[in-house]
PDB file of N, CA and C in Angstrom:
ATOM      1  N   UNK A   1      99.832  94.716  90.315  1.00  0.00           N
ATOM      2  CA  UNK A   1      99.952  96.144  90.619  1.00  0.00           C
ATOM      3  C   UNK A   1     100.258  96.324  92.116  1.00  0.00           C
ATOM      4  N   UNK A   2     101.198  97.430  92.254  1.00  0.00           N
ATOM      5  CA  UNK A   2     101.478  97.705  93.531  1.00  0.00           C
ATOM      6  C   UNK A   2     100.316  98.009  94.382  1.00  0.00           C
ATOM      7  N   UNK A   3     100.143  98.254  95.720  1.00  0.00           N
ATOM      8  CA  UNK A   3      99.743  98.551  96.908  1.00  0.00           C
ATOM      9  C   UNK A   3      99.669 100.258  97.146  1.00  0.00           C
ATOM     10  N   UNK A   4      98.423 100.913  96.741  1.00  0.00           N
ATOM     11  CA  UNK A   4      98.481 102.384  96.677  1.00  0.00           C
ATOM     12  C   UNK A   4      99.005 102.529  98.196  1.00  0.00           C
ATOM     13  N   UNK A   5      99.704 103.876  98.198  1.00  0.00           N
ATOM     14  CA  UNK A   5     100.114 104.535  99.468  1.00  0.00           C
ATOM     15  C   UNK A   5      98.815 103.992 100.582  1.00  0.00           C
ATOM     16  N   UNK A   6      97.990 104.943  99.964  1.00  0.00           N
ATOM     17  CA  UNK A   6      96.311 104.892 100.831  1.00  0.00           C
ATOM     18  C   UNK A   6      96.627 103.239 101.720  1.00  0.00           C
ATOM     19  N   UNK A   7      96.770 102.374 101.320  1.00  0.00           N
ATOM     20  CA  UNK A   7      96.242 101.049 101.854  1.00  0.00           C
ATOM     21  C   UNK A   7      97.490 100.377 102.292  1.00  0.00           C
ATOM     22  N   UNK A   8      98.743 100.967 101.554  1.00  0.00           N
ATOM     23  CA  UNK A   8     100.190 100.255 102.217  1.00  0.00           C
ATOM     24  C   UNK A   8     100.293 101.243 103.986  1.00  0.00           C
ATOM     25  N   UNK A   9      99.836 102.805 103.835  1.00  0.00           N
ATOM     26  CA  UNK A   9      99.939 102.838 105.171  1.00  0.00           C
ATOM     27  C   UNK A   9      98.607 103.116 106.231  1.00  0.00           C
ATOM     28  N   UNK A  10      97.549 102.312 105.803  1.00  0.00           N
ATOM     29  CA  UNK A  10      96.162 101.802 107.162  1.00  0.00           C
ATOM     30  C   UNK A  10      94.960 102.694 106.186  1.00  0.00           C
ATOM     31  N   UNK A  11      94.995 102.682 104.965  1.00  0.00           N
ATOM     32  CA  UNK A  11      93.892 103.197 104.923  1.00  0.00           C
ATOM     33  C   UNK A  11      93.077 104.435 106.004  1.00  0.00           C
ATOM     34  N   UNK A  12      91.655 104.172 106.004  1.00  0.00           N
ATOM     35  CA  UNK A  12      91.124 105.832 106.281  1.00  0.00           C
ATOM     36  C   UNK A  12      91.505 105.902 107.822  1.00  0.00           C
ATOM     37  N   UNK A  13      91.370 104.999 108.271  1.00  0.00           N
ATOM     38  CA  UNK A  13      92.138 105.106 109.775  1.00  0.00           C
ATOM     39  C   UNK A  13      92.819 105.736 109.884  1.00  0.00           C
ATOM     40  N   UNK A  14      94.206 105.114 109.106  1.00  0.00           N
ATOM     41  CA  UNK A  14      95.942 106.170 109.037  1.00  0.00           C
ATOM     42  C   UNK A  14      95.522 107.291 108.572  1.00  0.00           C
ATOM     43  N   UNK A  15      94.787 108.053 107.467  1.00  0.00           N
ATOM     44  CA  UNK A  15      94.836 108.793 107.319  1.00  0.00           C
ATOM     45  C   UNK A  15      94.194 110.281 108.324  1.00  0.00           C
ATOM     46  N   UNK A  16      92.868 109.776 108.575  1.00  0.00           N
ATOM     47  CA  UNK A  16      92.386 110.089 109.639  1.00  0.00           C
ATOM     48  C   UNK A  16      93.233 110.671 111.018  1.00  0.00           C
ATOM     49  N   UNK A  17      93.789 109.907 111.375  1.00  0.00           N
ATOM     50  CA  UNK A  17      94.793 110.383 112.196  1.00  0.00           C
ATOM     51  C   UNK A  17      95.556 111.276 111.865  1.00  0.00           C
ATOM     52  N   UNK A  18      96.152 111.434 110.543  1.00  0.00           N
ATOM     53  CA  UNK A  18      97.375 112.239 109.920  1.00  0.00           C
ATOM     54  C   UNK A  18      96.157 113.598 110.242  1.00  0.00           C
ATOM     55  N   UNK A  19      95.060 113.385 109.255  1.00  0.00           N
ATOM     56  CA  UNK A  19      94.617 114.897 109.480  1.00  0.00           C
ATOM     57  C   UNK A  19      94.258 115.311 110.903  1.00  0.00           C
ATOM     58  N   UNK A  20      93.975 114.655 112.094  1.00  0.00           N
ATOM     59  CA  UNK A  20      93.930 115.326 112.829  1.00  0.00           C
ATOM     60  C   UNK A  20      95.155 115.964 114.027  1.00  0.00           C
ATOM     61  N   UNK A  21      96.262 115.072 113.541  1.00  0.00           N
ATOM     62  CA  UNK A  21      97.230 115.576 113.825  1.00  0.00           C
ATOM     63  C   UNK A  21      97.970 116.532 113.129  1.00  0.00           C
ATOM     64  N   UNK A  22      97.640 117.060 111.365  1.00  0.00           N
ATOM     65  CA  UNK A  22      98.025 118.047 111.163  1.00  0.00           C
ATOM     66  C   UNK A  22      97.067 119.092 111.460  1.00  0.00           C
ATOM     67  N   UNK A  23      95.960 119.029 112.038  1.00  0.00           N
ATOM     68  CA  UNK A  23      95.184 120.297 111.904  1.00  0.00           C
ATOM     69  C   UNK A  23      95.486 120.858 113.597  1.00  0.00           C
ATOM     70  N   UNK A  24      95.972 119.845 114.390  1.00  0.00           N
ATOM     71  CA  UNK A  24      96.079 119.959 115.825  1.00  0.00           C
ATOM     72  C   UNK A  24      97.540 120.458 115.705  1.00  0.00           C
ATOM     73  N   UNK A  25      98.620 120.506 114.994  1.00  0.00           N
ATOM     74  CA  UNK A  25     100.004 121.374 114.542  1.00  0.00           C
ATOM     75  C   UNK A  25      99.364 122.576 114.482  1.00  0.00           C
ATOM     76  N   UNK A  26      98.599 122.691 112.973  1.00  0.00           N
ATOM     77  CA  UNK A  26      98.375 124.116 112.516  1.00  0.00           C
ATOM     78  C   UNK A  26      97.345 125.205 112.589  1.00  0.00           C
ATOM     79  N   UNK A  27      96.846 124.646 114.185  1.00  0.00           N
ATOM     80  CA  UNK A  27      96.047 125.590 114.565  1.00  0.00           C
ATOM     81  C   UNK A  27      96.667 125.858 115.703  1.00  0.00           C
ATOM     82  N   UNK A  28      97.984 124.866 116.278  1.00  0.00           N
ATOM     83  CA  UNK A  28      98.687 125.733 117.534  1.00  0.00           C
ATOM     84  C   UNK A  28      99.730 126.315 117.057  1.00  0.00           C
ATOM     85  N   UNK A  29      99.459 126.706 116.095  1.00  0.00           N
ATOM     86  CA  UNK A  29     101.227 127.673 114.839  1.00  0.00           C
ATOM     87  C   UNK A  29     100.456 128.876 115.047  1.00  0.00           C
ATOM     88  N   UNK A  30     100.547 129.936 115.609  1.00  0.00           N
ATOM     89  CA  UNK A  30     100.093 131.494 115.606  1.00  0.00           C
ATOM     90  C   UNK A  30     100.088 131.892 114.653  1.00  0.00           C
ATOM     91  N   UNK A  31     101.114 131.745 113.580  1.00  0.00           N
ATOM     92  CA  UNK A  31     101.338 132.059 112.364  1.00  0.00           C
ATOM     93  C   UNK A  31     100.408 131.724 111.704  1.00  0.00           C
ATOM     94  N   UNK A  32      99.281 130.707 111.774  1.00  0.00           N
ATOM     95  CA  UNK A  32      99.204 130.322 110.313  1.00  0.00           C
ATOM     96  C   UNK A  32      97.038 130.559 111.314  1.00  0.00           C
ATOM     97  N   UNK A  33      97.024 129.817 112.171  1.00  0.00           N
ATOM     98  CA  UNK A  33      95.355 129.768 113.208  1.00  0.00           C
ATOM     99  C   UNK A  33      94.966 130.953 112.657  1.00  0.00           C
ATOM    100  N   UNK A  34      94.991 131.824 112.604  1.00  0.00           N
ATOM    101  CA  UNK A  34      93.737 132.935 111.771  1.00  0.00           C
ATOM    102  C   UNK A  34      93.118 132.945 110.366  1.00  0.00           C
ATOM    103  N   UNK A  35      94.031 131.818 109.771  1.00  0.00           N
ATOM    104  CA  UNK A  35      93.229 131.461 108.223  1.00  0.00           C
ATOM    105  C   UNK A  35      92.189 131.043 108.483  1.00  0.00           C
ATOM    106  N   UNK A  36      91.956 129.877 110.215  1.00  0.00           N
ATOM    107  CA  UNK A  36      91.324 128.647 110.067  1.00  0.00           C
ATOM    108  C   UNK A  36      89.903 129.709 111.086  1.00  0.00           C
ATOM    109  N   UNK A  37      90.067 130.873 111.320  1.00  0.00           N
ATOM    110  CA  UNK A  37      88.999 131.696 112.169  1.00  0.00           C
ATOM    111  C   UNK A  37      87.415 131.592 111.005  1.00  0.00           C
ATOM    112  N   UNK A  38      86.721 131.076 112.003  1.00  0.00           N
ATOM    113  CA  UNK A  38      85.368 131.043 111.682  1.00  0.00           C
ATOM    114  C   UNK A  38      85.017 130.164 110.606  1.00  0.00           C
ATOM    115  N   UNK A  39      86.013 129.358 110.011  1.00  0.00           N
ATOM    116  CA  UNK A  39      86.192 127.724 109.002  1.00  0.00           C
ATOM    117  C   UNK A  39      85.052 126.467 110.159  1.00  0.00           C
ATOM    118  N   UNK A  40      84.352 126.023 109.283  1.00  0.00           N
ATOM    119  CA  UNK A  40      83.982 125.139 110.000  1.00  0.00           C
ATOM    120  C   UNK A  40      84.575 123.928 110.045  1.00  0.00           C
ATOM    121  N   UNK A  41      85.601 123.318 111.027  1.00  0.00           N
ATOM    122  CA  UNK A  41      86.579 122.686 111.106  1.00  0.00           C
ATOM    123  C   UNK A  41      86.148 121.303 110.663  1.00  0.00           C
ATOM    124  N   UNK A  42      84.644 120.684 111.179  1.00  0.00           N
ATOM    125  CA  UNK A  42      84.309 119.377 110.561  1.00  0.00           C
ATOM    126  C   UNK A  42      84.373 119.060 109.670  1.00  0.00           C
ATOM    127  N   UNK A  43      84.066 120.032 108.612  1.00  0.00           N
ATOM    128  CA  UNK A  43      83.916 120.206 107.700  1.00  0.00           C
ATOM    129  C   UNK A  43      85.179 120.091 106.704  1.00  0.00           C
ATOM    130  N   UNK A  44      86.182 120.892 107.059  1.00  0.00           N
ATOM    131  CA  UNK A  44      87.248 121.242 106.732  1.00  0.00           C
ATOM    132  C   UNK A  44      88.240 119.898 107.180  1.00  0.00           C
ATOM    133  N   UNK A  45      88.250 119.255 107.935  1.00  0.00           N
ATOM    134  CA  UNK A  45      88.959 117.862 108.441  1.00  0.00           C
ATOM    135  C   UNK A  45      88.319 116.681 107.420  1.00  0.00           C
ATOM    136  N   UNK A  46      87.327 116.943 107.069  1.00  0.00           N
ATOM    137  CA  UNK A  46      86.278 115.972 106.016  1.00  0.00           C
ATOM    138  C   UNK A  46      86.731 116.015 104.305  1.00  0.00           C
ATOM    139  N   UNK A  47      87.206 117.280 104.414  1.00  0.00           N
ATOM    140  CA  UNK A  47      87.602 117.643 102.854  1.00  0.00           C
ATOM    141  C   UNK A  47      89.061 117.116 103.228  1.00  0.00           C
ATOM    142  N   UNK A  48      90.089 117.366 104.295  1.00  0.00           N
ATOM    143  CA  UNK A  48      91.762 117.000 104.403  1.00  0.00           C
ATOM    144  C   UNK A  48      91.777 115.695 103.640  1.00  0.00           C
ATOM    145  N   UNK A  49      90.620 115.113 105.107  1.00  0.00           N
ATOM    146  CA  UNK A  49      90.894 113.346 104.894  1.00  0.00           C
ATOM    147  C   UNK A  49      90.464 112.776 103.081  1.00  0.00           C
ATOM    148  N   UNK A  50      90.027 113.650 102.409  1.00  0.00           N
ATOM    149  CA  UNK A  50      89.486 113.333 100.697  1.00  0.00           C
ATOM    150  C   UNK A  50      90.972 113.556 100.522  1.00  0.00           C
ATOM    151  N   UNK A  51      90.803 114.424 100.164  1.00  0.00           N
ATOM    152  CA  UNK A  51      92.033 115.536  99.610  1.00  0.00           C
ATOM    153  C   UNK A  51      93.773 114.229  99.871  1.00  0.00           C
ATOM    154  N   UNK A  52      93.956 113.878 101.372  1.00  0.00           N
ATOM    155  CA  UNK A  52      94.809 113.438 101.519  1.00  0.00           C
ATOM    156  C   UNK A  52      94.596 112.048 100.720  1.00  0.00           C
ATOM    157  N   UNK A  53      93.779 111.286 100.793  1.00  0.00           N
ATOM    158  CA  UNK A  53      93.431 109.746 100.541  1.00  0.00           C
ATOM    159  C   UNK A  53      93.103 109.715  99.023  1.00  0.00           C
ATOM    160  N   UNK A  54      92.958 110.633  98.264  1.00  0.00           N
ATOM    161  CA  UNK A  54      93.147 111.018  96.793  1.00  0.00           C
ATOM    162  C   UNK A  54      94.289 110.831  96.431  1.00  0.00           C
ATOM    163  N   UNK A  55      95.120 112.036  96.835  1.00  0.00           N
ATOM    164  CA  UNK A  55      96.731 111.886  96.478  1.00  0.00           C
ATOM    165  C   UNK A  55      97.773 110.938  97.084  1.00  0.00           C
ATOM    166  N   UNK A  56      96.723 110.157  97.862  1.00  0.00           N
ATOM    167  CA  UNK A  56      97.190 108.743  98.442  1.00  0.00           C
ATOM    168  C   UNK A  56      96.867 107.525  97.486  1.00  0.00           C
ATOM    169  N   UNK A  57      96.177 107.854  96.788  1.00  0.00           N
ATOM    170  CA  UNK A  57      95.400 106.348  95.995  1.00  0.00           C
ATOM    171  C   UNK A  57      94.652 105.695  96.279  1.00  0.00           C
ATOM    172  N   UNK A  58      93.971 106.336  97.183  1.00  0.00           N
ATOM    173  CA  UNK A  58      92.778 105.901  97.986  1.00  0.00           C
ATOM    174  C   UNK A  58      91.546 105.585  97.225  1.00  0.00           C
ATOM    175  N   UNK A  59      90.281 105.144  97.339  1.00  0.00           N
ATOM    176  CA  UNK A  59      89.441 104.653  96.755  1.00  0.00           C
ATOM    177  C   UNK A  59      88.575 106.357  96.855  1.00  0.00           C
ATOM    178  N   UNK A  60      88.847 106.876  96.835  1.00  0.00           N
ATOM    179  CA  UNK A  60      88.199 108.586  96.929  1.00  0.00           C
ATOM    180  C   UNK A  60      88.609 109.505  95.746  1.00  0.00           C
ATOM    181  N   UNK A  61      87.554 110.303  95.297  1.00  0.00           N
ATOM    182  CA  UNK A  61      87.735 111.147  94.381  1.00  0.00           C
ATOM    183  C   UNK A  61      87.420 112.645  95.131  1.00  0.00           C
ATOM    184  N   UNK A  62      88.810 113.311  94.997  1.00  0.00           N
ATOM    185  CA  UNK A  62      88.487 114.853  96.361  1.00  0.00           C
ATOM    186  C   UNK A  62      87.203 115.400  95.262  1.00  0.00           C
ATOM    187  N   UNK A  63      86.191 116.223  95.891  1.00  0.00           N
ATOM    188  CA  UNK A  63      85.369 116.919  96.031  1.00  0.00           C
ATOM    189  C   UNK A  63      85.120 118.532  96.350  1.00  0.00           C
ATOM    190  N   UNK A  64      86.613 118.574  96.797  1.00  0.00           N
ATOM    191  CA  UNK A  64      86.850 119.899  97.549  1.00  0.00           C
ATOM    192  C   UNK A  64      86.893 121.024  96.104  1.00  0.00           C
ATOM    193  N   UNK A  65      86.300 122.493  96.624  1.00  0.00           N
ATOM    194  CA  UNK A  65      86.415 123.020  95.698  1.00  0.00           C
ATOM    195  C   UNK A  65      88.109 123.318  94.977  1.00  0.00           C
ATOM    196  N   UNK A  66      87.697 123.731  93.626  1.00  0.00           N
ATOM    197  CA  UNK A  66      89.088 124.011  93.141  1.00  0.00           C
ATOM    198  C   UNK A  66      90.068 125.227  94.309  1.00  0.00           C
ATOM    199  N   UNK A  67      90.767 124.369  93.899  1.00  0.00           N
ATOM    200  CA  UNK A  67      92.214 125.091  95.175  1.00  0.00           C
ATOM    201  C   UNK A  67      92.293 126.583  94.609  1.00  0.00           C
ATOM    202  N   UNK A  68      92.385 127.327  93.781  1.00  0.00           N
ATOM    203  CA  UNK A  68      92.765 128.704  93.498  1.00  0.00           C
ATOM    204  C   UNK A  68      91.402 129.190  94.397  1.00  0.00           C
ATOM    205  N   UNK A  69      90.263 129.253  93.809  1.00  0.00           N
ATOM    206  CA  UNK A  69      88.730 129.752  94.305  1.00  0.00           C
ATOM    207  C   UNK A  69      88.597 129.435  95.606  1.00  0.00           C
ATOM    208  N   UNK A  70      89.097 128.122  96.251  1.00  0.00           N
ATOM    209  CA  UNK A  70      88.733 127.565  97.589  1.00  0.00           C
ATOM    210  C   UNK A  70      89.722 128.633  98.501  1.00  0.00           C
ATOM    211  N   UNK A  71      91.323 129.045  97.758  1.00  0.00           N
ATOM    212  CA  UNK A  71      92.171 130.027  98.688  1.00  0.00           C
ATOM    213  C   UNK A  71      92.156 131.171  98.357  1.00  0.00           C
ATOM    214  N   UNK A  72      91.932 131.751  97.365  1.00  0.00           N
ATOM    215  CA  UNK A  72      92.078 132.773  96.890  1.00  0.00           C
ATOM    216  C   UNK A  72      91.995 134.531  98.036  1.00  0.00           C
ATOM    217  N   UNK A  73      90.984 134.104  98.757  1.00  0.00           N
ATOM    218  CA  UNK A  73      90.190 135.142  99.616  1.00  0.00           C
ATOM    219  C   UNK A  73      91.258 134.782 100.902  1.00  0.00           C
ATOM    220  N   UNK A  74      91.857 133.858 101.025  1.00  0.00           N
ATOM    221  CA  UNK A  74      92.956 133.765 102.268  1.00  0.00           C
ATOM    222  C   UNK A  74      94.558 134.706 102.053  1.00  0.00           C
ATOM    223  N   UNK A  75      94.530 134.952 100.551  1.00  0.00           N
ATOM    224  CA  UNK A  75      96.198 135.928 100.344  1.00  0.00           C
ATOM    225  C   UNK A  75      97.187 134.731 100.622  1.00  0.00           C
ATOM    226  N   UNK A  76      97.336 133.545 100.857  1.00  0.00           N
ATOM    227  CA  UNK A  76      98.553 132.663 100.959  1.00  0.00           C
ATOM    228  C   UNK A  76      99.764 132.886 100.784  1.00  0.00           C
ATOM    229  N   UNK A  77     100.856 132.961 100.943  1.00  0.00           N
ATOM    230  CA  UNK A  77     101.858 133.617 100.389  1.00  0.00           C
ATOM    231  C   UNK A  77     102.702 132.550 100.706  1.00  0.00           C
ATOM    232  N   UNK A  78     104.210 131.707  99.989  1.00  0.00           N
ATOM    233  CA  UNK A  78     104.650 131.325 100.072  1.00  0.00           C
ATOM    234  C   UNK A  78     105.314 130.619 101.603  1.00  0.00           C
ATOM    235  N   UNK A  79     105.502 131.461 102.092  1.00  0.00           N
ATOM    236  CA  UNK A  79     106.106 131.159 103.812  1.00  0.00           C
ATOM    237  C   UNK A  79     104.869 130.467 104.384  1.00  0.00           C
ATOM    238  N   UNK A  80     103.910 130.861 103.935  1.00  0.00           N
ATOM    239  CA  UNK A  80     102.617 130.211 104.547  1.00  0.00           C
ATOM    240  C   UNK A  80     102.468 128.479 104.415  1.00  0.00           C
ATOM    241  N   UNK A  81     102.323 128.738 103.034  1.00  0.00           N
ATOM    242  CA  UNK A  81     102.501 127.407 102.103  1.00  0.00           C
ATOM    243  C   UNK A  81     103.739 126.391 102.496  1.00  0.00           C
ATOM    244  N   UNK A  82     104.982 126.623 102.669  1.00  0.00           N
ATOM    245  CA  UNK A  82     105.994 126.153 103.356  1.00  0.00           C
ATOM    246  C   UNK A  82     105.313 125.784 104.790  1.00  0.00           C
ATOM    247  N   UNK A  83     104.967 126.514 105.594  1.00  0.00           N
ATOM    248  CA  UNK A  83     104.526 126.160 106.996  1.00  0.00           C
ATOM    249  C   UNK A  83     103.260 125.089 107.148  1.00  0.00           C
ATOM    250  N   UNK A  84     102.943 124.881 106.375  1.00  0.00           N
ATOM    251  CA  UNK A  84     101.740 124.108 106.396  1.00  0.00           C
ATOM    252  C   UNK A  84     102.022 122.891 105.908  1.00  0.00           C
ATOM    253  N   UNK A  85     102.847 122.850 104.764  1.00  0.00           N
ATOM    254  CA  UNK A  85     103.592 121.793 104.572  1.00  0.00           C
ATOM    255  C   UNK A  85     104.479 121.273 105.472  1.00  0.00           C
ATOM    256  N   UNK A  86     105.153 121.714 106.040  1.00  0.00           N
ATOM    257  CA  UNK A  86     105.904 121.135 106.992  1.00  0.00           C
ATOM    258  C   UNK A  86     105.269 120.214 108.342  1.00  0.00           C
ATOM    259  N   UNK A  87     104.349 121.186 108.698  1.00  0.00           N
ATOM    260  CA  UNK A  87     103.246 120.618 109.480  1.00  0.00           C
ATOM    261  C   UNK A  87     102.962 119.409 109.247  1.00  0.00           C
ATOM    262  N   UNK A  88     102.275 119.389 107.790  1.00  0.00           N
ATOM    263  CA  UNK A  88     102.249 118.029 107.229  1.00  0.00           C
ATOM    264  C   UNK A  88     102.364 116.995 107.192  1.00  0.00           C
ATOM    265  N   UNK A  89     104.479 117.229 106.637  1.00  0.00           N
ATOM    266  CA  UNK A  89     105.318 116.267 106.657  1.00  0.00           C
ATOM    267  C   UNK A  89     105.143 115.362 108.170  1.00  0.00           C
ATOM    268  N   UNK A  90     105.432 117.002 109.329  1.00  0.00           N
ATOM    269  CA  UNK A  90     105.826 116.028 111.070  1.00  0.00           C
ATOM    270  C   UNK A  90     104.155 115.221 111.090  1.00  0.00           C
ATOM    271  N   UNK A  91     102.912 115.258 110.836  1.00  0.00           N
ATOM    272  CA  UNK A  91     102.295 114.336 110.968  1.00  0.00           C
ATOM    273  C   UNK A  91     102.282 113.208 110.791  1.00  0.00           C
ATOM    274  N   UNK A  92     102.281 113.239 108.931  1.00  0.00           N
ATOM    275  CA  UNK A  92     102.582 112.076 108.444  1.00  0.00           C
ATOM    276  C   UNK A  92     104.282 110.960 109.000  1.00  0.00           C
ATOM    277  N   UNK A  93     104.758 111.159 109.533  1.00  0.00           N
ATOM    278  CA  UNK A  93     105.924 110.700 109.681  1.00  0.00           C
ATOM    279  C   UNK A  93     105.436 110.486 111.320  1.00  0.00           C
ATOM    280  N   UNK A  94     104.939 111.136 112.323  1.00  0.00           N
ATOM    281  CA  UNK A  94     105.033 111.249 113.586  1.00  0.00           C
ATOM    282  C   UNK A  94     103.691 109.576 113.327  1.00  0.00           C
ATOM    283  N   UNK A  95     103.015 109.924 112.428  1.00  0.00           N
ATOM    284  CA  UNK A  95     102.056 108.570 112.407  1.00  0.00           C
ATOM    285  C   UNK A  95     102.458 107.309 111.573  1.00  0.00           C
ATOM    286  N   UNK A  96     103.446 107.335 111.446  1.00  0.00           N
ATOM    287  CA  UNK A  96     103.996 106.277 110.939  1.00  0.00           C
ATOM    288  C   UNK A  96     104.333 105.696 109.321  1.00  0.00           C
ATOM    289  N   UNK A  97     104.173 106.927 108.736  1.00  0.00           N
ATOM    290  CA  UNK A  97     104.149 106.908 107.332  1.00  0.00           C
ATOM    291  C   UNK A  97     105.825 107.251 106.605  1.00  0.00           C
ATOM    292  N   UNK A  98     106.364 106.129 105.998  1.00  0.00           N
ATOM    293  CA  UNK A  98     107.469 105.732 105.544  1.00  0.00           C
ATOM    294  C   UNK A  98     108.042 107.138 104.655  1.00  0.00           C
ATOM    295  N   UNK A  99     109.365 107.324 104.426  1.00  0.00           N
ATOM    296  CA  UNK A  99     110.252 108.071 103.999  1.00  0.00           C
ATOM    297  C   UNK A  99     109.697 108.610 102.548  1.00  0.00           C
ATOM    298  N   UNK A 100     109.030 107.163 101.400  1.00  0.00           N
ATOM    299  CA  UNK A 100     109.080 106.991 100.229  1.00  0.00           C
ATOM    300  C   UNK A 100     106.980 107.927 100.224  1.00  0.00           C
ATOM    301  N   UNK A 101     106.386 107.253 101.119  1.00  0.00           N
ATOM    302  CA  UNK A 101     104.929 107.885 101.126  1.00  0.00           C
ATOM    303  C   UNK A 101     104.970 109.190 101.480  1.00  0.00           C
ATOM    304  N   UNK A 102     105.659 109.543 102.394  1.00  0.00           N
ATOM    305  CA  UNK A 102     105.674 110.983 102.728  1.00  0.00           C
ATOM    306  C   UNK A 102     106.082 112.080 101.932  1.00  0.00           C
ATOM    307  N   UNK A 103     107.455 111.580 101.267  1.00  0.00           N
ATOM    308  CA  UNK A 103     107.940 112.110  99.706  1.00  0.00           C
ATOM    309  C   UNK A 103     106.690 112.264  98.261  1.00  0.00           C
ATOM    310  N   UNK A 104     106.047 111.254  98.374  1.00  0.00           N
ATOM    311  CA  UNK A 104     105.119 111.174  96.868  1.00  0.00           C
ATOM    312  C   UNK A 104     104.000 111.850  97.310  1.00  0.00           C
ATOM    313  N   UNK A 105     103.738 111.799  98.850  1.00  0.00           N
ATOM    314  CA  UNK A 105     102.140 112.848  99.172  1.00  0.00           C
ATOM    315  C   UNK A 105     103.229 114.113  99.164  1.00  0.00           C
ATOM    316  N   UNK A 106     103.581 114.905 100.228  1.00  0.00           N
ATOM    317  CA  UNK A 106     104.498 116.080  99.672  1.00  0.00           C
ATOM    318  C   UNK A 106     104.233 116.468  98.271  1.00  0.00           C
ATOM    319  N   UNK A 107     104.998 115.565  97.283  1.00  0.00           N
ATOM    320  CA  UNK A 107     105.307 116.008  96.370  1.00  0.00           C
ATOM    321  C   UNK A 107     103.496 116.286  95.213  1.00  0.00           C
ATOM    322  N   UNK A 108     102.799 115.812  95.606  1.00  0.00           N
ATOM    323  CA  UNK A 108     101.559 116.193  95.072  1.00  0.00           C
ATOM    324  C   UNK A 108     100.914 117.268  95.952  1.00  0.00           C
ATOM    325  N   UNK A 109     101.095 117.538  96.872  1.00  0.00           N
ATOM    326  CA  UNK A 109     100.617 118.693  97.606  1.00  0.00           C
ATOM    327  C   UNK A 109     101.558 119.932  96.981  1.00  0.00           C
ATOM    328  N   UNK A 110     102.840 119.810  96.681  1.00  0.00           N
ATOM    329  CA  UNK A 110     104.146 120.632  96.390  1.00  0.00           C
ATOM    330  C   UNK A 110     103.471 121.429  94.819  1.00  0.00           C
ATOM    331  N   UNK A 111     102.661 120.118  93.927  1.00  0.00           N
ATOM    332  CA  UNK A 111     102.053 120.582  92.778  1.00  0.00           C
ATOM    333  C   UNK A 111     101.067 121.342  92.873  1.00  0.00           C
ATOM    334  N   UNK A 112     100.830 122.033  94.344  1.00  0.00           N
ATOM    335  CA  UNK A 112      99.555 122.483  94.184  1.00  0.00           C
ATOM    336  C   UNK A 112      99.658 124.061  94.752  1.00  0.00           C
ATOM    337  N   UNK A 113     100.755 124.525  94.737  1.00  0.00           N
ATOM    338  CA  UNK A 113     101.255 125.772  95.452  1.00  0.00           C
ATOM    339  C   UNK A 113     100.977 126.533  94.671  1.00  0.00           C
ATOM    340  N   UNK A 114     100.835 126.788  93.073  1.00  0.00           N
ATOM    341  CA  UNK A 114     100.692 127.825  92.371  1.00  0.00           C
ATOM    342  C   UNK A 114      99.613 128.184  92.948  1.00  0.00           C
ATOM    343  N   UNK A 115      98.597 127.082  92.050  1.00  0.00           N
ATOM    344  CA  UNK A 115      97.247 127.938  92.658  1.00  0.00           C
ATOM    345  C   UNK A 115      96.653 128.541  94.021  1.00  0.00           C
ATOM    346  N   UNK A 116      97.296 127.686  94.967  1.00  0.00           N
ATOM    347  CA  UNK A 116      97.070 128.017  96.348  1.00  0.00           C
ATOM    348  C   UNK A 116      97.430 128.964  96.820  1.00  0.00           C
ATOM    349  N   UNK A 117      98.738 129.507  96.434  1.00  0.00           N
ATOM    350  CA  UNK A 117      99.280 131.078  96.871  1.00  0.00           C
ATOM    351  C   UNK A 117      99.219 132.199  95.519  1.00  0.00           C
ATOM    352  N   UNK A 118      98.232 131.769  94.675  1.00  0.00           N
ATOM    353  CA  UNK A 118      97.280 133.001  93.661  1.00  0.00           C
ATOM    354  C   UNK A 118      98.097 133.367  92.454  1.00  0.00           C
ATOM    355  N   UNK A 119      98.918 132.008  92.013  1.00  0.00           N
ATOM    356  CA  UNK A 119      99.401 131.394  90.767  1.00  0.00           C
ATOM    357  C   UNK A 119      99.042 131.492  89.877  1.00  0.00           C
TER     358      UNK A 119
END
């Protein structure tokens, strides 16, 4: 069997990094820093790094509440959802994560837009 994403690019280390370089994007985006007002960020960087290393193949099962209930009270709206993703992407790639990993995480985050913008 192949080499899950999670461990072909550094395990919780790599990932670790990804989230704090996407949360250090999308809290200097004006656009998007008032979702994250009064979020307790440790907290919230603790659920990324699940969340990411899940849909990585990581040895983790996310925990985070269900995505509709967890956003629901934020109004998300598509442009949002796009911006955050993008964010994303420049992490994962700015930390060293290949063309083919960045595509298959994307694309499981991409599955998760209904519910997130009140699907």
């Amino acid at each position: 069997m192949a080499d899950s994403i999670y461990a072909d690019i550094g395990g919780r280390d790599a990932v670790e990094a990804v989230v704090d370089d996407f949360y250090d994007r999308v809290l200097a985006d004006e656009h998007l820093v008032d979702f994250f007002d009064g979020m307790d960020m440790v907290e919230l960087r603790a659920h990324q790094v699940q969340f990411i290393s899940s849909v990585a193949g990581g040895p983790v099962d996310y925990s985070g509440a269900e995505m509709r209930e967890a956003h629901d009270h934020l109004d998300i709206d598509d442009d949002d959802f796009d911006r955050v993703a993008t964010h994303l992407e420049a992490a994962l790639r700015e930390n060293g994560v290949g063309d083919d990993h960045v595509d298959a995480i994307l694309s499981e985050v991409e599955a998760l837009r209904a519910p997130i913008v009140g699907r």
